[in-house]
PDB file of N, CA and C in Angstrom:
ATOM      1  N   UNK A   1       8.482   2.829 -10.472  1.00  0.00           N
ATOM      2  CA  UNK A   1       8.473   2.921  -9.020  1.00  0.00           C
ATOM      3  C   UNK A   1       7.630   1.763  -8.490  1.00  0.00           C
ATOM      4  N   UNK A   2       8.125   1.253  -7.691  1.00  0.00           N
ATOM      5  CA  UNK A   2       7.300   0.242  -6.866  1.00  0.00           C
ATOM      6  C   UNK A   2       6.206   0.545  -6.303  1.00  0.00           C
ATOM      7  N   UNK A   3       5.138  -0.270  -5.642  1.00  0.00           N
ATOM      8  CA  UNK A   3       4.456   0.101  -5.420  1.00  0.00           C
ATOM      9  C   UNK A   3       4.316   0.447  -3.423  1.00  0.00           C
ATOM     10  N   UNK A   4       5.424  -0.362  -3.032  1.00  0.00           N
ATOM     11  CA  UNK A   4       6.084  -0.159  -1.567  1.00  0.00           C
ATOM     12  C   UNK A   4       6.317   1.356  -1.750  1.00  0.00           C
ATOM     13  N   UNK A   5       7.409   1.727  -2.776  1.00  0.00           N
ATOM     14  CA  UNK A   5       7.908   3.282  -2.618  1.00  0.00           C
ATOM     15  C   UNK A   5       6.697   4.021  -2.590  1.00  0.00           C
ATOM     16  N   UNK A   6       5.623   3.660  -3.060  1.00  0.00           N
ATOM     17  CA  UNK A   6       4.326   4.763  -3.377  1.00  0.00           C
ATOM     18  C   UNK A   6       3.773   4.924  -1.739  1.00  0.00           C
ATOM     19  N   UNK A   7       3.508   3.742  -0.915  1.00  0.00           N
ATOM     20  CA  UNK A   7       3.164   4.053   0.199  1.00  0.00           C
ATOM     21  C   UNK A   7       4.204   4.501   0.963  1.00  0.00           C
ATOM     22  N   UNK A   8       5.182   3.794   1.023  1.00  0.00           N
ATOM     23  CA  UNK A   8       6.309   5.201   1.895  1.00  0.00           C
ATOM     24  C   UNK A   8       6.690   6.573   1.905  1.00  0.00           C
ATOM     25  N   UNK A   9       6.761   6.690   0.500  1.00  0.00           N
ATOM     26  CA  UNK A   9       6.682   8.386  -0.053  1.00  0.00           C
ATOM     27  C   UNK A   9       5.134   8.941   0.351  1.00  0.00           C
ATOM     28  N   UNK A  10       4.278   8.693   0.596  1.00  0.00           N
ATOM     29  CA  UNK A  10       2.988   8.657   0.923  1.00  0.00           C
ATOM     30  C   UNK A  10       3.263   9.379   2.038  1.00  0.00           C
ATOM     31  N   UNK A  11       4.104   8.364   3.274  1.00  0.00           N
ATOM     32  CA  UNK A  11       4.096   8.564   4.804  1.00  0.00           C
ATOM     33  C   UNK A  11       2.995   8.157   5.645  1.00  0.00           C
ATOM     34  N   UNK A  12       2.626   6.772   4.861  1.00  0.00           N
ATOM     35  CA  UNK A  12       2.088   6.017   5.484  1.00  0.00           C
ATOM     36  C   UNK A  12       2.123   4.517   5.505  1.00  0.00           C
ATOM     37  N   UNK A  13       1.623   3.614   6.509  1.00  0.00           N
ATOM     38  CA  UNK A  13       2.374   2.568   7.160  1.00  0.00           C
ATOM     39  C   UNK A  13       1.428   1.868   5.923  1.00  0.00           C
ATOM     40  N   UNK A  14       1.974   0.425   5.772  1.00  0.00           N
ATOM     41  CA  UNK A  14       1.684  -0.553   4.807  1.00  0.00           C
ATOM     42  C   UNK A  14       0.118  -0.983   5.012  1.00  0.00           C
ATOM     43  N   UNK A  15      -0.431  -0.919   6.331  1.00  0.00           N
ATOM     44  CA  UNK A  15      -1.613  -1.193   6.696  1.00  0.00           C
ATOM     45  C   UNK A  15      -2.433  -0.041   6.272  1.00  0.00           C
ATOM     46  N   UNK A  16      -2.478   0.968   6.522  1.00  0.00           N
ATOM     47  CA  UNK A  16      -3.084   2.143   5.813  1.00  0.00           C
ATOM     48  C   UNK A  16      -3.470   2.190   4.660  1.00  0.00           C
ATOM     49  N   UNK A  17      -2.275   1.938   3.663  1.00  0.00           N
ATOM     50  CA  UNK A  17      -1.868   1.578   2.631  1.00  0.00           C
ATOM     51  C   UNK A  17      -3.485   0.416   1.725  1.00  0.00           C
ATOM     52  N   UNK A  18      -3.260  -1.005   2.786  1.00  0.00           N
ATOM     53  CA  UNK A  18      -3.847  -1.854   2.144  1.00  0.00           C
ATOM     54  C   UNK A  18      -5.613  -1.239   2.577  1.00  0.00           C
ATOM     55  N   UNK A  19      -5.711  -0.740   3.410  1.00  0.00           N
ATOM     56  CA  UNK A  19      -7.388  -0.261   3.759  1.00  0.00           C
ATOM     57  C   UNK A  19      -7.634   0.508   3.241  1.00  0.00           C
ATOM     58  N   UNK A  20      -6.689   1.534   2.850  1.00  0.00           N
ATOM     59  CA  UNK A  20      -7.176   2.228   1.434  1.00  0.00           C
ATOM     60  C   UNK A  20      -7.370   1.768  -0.107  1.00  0.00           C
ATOM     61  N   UNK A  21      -6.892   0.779  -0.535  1.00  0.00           N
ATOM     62  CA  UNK A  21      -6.666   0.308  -1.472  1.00  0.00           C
ATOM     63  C   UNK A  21      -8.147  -1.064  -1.367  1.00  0.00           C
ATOM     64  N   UNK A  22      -8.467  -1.583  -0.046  1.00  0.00           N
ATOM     65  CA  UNK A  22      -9.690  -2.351   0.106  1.00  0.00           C
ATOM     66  C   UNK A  22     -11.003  -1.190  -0.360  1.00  0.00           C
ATOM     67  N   UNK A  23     -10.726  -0.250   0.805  1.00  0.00           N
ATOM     68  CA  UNK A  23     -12.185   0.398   1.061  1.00  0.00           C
ATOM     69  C   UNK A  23     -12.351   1.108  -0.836  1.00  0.00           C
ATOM     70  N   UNK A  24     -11.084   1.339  -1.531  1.00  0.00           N
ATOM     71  CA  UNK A  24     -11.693   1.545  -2.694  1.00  0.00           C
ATOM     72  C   UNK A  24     -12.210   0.715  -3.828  1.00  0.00           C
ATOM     73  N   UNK A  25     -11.187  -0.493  -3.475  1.00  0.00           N
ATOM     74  CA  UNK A  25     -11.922  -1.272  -4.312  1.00  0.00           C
ATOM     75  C   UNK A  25     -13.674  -1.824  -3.477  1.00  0.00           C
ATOM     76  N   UNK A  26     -13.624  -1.696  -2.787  1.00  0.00           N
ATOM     77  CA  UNK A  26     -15.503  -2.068  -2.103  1.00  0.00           C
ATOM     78  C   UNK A  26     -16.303  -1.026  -3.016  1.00  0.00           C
ATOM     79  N   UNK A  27     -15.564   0.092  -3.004  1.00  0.00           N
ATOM     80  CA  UNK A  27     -16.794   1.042  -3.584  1.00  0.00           C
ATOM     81  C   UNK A  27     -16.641   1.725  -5.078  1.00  0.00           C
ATOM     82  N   UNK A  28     -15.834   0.857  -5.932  1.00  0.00           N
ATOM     83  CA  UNK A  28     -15.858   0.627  -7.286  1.00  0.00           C
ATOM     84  C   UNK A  28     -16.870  -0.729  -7.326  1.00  0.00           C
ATOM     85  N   UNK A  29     -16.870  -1.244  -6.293  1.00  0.00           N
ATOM     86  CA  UNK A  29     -17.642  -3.135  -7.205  1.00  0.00           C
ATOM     87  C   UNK A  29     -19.186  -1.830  -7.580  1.00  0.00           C
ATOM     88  N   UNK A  30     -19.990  -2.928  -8.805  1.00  0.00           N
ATOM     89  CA  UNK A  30     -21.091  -2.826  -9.011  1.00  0.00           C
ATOM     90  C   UNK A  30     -21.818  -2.912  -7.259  1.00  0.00           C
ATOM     91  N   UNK A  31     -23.241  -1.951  -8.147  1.00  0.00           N
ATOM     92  CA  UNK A  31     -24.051  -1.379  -6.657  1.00  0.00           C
ATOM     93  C   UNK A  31     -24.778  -2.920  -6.545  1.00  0.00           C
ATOM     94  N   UNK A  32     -24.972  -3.846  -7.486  1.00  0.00           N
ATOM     95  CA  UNK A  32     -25.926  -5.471  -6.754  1.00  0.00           C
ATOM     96  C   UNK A  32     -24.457  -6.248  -6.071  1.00  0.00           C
ATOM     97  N   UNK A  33     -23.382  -5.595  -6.009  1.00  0.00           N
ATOM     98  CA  UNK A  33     -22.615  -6.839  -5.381  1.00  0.00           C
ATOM     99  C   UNK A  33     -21.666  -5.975  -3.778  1.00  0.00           C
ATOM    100  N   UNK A  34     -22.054  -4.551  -3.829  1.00  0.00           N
ATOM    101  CA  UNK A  34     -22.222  -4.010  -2.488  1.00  0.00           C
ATOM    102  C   UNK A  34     -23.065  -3.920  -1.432  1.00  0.00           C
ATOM    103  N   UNK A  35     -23.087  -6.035  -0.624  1.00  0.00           N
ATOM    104  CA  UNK A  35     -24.016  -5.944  -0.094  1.00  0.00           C
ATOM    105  C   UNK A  35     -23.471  -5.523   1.140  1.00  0.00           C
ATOM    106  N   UNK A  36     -24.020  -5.714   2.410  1.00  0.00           N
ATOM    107  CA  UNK A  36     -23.614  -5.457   3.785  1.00  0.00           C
ATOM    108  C   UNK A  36     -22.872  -6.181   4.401  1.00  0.00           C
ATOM    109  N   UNK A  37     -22.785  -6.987   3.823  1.00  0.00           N
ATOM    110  CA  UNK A  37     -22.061  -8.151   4.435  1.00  0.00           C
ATOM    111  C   UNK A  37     -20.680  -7.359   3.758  1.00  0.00           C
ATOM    112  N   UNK A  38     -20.220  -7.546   2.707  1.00  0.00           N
ATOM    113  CA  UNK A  38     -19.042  -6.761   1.927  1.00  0.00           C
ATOM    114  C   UNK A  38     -18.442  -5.873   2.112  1.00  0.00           C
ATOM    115  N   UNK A  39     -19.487  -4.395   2.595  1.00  0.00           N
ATOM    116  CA  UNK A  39     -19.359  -3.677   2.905  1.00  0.00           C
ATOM    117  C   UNK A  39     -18.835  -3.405   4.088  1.00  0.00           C
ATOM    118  N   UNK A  40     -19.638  -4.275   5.062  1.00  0.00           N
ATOM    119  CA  UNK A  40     -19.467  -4.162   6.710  1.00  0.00           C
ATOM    120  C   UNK A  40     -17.666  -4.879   6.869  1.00  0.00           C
ATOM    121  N   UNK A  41     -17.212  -5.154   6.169  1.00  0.00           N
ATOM    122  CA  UNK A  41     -16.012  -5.901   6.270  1.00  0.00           C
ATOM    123  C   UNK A  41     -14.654  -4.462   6.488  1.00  0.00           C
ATOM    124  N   UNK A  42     -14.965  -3.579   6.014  1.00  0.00           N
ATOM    125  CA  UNK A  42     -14.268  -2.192   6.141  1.00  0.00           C
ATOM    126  C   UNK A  42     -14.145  -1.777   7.565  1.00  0.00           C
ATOM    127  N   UNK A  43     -15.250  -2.242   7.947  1.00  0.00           N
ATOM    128  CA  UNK A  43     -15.365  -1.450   9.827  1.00  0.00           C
ATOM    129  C   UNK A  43     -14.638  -2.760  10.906  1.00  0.00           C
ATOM    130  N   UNK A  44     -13.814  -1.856  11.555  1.00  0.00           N
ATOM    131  CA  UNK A  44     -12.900  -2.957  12.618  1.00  0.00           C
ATOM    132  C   UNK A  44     -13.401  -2.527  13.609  1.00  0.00           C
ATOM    133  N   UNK A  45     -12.773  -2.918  15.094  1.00  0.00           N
ATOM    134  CA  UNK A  45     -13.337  -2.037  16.225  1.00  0.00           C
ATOM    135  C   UNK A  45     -11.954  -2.743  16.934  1.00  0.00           C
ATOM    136  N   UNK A  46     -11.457  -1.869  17.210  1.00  0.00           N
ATOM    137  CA  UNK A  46      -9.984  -2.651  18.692  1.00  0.00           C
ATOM    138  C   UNK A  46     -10.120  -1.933  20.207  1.00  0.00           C
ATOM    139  N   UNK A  47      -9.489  -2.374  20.942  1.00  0.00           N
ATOM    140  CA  UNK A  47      -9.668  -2.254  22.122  1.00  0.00           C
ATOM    141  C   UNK A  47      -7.876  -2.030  22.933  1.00  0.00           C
ATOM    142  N   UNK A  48      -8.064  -1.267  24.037  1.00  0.00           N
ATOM    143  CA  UNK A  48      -6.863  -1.051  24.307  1.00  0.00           C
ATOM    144  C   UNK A  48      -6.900  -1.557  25.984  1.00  0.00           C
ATOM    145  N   UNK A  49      -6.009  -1.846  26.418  1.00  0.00           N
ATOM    146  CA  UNK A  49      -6.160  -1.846  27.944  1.00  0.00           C
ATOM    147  C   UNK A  49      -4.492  -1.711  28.959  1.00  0.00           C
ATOM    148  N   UNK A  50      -4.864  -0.900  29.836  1.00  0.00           N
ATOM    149  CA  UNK A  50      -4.058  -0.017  30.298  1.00  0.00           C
ATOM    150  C   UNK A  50      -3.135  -1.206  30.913  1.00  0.00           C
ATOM    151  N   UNK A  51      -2.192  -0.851  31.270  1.00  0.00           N
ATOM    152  CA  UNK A  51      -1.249  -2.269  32.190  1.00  0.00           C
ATOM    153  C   UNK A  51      -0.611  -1.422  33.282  1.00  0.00           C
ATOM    154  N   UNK A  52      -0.209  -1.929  34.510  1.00  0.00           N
ATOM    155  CA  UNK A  52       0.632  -1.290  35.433  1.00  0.00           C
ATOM    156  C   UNK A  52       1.235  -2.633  36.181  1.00  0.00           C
ATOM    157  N   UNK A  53       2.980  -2.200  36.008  1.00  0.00           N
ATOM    158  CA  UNK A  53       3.236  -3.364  36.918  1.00  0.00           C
ATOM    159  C   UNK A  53       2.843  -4.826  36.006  1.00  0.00           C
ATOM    160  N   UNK A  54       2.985  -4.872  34.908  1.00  0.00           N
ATOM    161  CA  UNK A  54       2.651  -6.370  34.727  1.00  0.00           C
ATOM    162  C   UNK A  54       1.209  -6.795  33.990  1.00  0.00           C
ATOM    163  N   UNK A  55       0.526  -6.226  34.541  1.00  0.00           N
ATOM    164  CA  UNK A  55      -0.644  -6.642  34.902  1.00  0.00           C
ATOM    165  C   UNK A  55      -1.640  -5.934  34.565  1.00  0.00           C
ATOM    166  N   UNK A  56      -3.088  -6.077  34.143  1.00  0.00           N
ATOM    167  CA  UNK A  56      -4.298  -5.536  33.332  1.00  0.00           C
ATOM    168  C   UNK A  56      -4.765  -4.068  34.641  1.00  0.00           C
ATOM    169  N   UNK A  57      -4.555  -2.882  34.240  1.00  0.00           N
ATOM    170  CA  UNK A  57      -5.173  -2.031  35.337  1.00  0.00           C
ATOM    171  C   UNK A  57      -6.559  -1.269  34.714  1.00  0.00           C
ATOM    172  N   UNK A  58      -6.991  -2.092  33.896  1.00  0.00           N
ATOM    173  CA  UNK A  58      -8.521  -1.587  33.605  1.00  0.00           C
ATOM    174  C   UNK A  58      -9.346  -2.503  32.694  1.00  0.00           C
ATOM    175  N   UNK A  59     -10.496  -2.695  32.711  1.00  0.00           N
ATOM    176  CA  UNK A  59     -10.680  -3.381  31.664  1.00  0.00           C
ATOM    177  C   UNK A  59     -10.552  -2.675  30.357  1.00  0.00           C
ATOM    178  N   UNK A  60     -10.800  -3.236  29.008  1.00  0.00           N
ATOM    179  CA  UNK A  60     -10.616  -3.249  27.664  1.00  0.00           C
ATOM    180  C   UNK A  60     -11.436  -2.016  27.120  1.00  0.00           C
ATOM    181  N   UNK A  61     -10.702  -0.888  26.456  1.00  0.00           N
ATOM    182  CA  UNK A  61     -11.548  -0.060  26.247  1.00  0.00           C
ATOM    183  C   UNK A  61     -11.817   0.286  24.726  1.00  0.00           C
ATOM    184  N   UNK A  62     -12.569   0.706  24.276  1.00  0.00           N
ATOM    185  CA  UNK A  62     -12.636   0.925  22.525  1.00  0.00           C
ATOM    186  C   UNK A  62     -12.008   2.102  22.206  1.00  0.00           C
ATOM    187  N   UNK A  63     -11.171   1.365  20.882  1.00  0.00           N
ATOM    188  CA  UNK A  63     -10.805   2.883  20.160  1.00  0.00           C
ATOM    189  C   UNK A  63     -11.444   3.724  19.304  1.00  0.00           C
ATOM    190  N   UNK A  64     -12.707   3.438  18.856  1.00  0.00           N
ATOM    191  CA  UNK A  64     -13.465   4.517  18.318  1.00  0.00           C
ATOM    192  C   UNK A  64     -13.564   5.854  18.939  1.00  0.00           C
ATOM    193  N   UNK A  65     -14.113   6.309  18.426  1.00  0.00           N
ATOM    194  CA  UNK A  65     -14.547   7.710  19.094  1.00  0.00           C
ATOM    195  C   UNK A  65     -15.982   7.624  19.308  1.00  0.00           C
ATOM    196  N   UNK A  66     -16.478   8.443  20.298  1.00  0.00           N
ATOM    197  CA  UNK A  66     -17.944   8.602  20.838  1.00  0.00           C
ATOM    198  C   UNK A  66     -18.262   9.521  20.453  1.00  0.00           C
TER     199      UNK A  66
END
């Protein structure tokens, strides 16, 4: 089986896919080569912003959760 079929049969999108497959390999490396810098590479932050008509109707908001 491929390894495409493994994430589709999964029921999840290819991006999912590869951040799972990052965030585990981060936390298999040896503990002297999990620095913060390495680590911190797992955390994204995006932003969404509403449109009406064309055009920006809010500024940019985060998708995290509070």
């Amino acid at each position: 089986m491929s390894s495409s079929a493994v994430w589709r049969k999964a029921g999840i999108t290819y991006s999912a896919y590869l951040s799972i497959a990052a965030r585990t390999l981060r936390a298999a490396l040896k503990p002297e080569l999990q620095t913060a810098t390495v680590m911190a590479r797992s955390h994204t932050d995006a932003y969404f912003t509403k449109y009406k008509d064309g055009a920006p109707a809010s500024e940019p908001e985060s998708l995290q959760k509070k």
